[in-house]
Protein backbone atom coordinates (compact mmCIF):
# COMPACT_ATOMS: atom_id res chain seq x y z
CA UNK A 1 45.30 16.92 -8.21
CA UNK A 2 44.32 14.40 -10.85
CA UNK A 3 43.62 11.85 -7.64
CA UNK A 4 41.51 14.54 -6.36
CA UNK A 5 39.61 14.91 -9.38
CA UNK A 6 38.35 11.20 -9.01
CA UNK A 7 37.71 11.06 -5.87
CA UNK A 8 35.21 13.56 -6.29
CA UNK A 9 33.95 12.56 -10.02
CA UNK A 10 33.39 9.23 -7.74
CA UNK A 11 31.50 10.56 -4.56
CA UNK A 12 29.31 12.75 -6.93
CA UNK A 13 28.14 9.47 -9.50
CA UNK A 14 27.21 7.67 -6.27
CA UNK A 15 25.40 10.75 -4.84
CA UNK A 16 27.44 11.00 -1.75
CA UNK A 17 27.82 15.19 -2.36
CA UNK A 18 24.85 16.80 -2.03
CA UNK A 19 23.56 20.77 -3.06
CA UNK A 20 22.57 21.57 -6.21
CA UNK A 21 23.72 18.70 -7.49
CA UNK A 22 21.18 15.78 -5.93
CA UNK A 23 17.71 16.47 -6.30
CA UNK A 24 15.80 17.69 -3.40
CA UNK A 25 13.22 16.79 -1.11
CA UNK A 26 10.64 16.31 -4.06
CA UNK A 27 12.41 13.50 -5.71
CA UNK A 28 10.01 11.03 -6.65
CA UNK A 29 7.15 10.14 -8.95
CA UNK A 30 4.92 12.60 -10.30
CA UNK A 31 1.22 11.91 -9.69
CA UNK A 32 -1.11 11.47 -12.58
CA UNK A 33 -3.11 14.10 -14.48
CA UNK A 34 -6.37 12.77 -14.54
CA UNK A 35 -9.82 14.07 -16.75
CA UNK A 36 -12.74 12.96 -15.57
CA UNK A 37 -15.25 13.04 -17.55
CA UNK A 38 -18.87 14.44 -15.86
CA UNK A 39 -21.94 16.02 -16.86
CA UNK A 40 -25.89 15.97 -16.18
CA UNK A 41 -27.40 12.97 -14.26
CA UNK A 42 -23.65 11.76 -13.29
CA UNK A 43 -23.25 8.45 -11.68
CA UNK A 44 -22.95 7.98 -7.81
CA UNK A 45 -19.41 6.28 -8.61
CA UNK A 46 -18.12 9.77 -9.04
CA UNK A 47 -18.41 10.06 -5.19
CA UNK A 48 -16.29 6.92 -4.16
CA UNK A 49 -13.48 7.59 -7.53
CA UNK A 50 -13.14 10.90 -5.81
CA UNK A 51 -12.18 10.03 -2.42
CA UNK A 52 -9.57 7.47 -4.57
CA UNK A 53 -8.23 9.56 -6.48
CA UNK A 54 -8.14 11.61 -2.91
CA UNK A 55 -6.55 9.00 -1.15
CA UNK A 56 -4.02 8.52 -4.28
CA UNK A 57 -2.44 12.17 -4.41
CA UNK A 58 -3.53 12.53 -8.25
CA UNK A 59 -4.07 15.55 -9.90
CA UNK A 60 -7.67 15.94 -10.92
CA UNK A 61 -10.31 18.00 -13.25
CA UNK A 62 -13.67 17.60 -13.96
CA UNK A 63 -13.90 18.07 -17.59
CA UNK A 64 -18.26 18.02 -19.70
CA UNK A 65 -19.78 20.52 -21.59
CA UNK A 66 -21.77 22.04 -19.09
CA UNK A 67 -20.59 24.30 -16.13
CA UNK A 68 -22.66 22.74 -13.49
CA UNK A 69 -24.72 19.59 -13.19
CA UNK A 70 -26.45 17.10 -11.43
CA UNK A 71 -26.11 13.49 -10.48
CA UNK A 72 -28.75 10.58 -11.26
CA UNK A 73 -31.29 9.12 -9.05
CA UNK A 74 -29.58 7.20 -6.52
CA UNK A 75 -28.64 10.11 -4.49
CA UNK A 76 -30.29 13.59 -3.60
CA UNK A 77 -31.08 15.55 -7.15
CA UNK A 78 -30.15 18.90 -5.26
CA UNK A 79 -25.96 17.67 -5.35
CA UNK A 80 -24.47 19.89 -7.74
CA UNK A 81 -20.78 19.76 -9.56
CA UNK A 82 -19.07 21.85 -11.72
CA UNK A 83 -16.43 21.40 -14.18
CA UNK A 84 -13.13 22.32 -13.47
CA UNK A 85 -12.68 22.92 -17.21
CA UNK A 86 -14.99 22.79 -20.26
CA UNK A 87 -14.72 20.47 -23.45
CA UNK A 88 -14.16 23.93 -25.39
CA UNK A 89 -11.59 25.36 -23.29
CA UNK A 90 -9.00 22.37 -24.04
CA UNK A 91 -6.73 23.46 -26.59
CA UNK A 92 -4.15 21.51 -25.58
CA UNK A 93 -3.90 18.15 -23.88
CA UNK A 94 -0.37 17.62 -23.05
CA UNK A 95 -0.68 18.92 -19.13
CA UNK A 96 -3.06 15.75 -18.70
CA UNK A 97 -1.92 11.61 -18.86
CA UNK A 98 -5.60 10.28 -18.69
CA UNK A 99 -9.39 10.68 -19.09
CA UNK A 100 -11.82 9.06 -16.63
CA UNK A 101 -15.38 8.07 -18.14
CA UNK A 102 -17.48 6.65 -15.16
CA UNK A 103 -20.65 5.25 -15.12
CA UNK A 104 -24.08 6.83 -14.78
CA UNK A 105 -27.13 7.92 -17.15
CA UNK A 106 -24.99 10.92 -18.22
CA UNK A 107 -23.53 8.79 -21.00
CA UNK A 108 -27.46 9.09 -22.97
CA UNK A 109 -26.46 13.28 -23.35
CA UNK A 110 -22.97 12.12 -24.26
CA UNK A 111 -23.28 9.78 -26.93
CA UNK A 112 -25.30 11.90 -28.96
CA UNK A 113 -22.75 14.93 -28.63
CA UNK A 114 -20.05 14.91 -31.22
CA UNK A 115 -17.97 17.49 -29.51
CA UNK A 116 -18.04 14.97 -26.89
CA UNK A 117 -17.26 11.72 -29.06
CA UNK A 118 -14.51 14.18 -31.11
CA UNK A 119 -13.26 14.91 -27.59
CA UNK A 120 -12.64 11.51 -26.67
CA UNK A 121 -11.20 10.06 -30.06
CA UNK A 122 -9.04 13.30 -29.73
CA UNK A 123 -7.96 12.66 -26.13
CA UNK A 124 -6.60 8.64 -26.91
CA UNK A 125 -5.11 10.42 -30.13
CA UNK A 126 -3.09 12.72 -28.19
CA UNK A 127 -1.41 9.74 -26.34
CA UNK A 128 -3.54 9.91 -22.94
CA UNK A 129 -4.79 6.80 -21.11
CA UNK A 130 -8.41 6.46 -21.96
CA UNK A 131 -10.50 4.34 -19.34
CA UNK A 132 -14.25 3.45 -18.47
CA UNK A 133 -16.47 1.16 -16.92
CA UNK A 134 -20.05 0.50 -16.85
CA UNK A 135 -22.27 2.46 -18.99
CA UNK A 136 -19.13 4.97 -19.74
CA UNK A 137 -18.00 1.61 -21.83
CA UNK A 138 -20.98 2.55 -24.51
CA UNK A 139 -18.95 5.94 -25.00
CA UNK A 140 -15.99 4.54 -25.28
CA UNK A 141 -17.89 2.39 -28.39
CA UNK A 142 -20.11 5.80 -29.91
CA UNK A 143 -16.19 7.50 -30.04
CA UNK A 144 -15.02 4.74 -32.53
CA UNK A 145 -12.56 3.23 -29.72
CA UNK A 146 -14.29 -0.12 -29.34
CA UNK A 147 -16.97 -2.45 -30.30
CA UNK A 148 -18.95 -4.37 -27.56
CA UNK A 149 -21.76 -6.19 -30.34
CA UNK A 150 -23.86 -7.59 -27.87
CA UNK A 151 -24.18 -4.58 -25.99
CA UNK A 152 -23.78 -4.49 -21.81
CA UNK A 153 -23.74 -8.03 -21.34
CA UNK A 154 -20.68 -8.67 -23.59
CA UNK A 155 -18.87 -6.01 -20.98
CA UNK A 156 -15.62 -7.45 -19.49
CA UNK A 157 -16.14 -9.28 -16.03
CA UNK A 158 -13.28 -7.21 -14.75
CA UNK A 159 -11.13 -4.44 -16.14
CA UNK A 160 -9.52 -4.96 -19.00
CA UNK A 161 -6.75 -3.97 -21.06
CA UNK A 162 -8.24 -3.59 -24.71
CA UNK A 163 -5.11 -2.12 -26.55
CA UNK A 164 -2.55 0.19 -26.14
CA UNK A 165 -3.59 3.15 -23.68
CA UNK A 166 -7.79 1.81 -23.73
CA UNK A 167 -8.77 0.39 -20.46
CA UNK A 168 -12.95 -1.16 -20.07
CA UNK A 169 -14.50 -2.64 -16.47
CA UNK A 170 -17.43 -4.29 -15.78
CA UNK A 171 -20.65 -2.84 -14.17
CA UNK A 172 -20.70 -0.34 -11.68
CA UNK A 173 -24.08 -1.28 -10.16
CA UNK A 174 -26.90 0.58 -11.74
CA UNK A 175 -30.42 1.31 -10.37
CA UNK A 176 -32.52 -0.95 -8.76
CA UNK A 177 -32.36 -3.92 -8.60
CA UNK A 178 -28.50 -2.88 -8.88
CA UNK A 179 -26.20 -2.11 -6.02
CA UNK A 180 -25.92 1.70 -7.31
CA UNK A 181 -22.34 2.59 -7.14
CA UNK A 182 -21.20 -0.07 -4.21
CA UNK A 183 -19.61 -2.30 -6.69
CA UNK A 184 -18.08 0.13 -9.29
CA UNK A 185 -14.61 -1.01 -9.41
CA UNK A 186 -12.97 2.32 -8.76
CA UNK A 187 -9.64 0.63 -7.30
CA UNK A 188 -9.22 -1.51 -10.22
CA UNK A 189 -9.31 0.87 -12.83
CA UNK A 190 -7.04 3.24 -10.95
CA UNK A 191 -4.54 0.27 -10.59
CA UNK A 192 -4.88 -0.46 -14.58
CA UNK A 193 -4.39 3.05 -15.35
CA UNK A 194 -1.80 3.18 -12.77
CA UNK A 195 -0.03 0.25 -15.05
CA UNK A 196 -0.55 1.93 -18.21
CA UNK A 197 1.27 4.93 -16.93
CA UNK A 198 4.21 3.03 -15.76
CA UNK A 199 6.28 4.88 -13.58
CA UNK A 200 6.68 8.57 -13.73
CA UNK A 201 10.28 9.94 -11.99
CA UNK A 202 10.81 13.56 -12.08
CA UNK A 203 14.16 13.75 -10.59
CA UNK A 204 16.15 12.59 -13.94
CA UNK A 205 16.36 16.05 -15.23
CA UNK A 206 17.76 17.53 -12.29
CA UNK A 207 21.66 16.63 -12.36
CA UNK A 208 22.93 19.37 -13.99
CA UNK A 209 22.10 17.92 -17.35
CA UNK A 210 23.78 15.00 -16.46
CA UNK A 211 22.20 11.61 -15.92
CA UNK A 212 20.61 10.85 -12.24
CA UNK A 213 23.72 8.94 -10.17
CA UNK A 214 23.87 5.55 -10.41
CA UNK A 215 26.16 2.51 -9.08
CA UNK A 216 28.69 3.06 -12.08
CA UNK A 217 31.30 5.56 -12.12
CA UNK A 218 31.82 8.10 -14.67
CA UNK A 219 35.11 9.77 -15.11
CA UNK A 220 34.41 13.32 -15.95
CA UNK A 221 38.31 14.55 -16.00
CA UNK A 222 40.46 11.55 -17.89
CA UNK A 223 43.58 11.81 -16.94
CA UNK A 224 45.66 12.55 -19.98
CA UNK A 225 47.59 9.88 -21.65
C-alpha cells in the first residue's frame, strides 16, 4: 500500500494524472490590464496602439475625464471615442497593471487638470506600469514623475526605462512637417511594458493549494519510521 502511495505521490508531482488536479485548458499567462489614457483632440497613434494591443490579446480601457471626444487634426474631426471608464469612477486600481499616455494635442487639456496629474501620480503609486511617448512624455513631467529640462528635444531617442515601473519614447510624429502617427513607436513601448510586467502565470494557484508540478518529487505520505 505504502508502494502505492508513491507511485502515485510521483505521477501526480510530474503531472502525469490529470482532473482536477492539473490546470485546464486556460493554463497560461494572463494578458495585461492596460489604461489608456484619451481625451479631446487625441493623437492618431491611438489608432495603430489599438490594433496592437488588438493583435496582443490585452485587456483594454479607455480611461479621460470626458465621456466622448475627438481626435486632432491629422484625421477626420467627425471620429469620435468614448471612455470605457472615467477618471472619477476609479476607486480602485488593482484590476489594472498599466496606464498608456500616447501622444497627441490632448496632453495641453491634461496638464492643466489636477484630477488628471493626481490620477497619474496615483496610478505609478498604486504599483502600475506607467508609460508614454511623445507629447504624453510632458504629462508624465506636469505629474511630478520626471524632469525632461530642455523640453521635447531632450526626449529619449528610443524608449526608455527611467526607473522602476516609468517607461518614456521618443516622438510619435506630430503635424506637419511630421509623419503624424507613422512613426509612433507603438511596438516598442508595448515590448518595454511587456518587460516591466515580467511574466504573468495564472495556473500556480490551481493545484489544490499545492505548488504547480515540477521535475522534483514530493512525498506526501512518508512512510513511517
Amino acid at each position: 500500500m505504502k508502494s502505492f502511495c508513491r507511485i502515485l505521490t510521483l505521477s501526480v508531482a510530474l503531472g502525469l494524472i490529470s482532473g482536477t488536479v492539473c490546470a485546464g485548458p486556460d493554463r497560461g499567462a494572463t494578458p495585461p490590464r492596460a489604461l489608456v489614457l484619451l481625451g479631446e483632440w487625441f493623437g492618431d497613434a491611438w489608432f495603430p496602439l489599438e490594433k496592437e494591443l488588438a493583435r496582443r490579446g490585452w485587456a483594454v480601457q479607455k480611461v479621460g475625464v470626458e465621456a466622448e471626444y475627438r481626435g486632432c487634426y491629422n484625421k477626420d474631426r467627425s471620429i469620435v471615442l468614448r471612455s470605457d471608464v472615467l477618471i472619477k469612477d476609479i476607486h480602485d486600481l488593482s484590476p489594472y497593471d498599466c496606464l498608456i499616455i500616447p501622444s497627441g494635442p490632448q496632453f495641453r487639456k491634461f496638464k492643466e487638470n489636477p484630477d488628471v496629474l493626481k490620477f497619474i501620480r496615483d496610478v505609478h503609486a498604486a504599483g502600475l506600469t506607467v508609460a508614454s511617448f511623445c507629447v504624453g512624455n510632458f504629462l508624465v513631467e506636469a505629474a511630478g514623475l520626471a524632469s525632461f529640462p530642455n523640453g521635447q528635444a531632450s526626449f529619449p531617442a528610443e524608449v526608455t526605462r527611467l526607473g522602476d515601473r516609468l517607461i518614456v519614447g521618443p516622438r510619435g510624429g506630430g503635424p506637419p512637417p511630421g509623419d503624424g502617427f507613422k512613426s509612433a513607436p507603438v511596438k516598442e513601448i508595448l515590448d518595454a511594458v511587456a518587460r516591466e510586467l515580467g511574466p504573468r502565470d495564472r495556473a500556480a494557484a490551481s493545484y489544490l493549494g499545492e505548488p504547480p508540478p515540477g521535475l522534483t518529487p514530493r512525498l506526501f505520505a512518508p512512510e513511517d519510521k
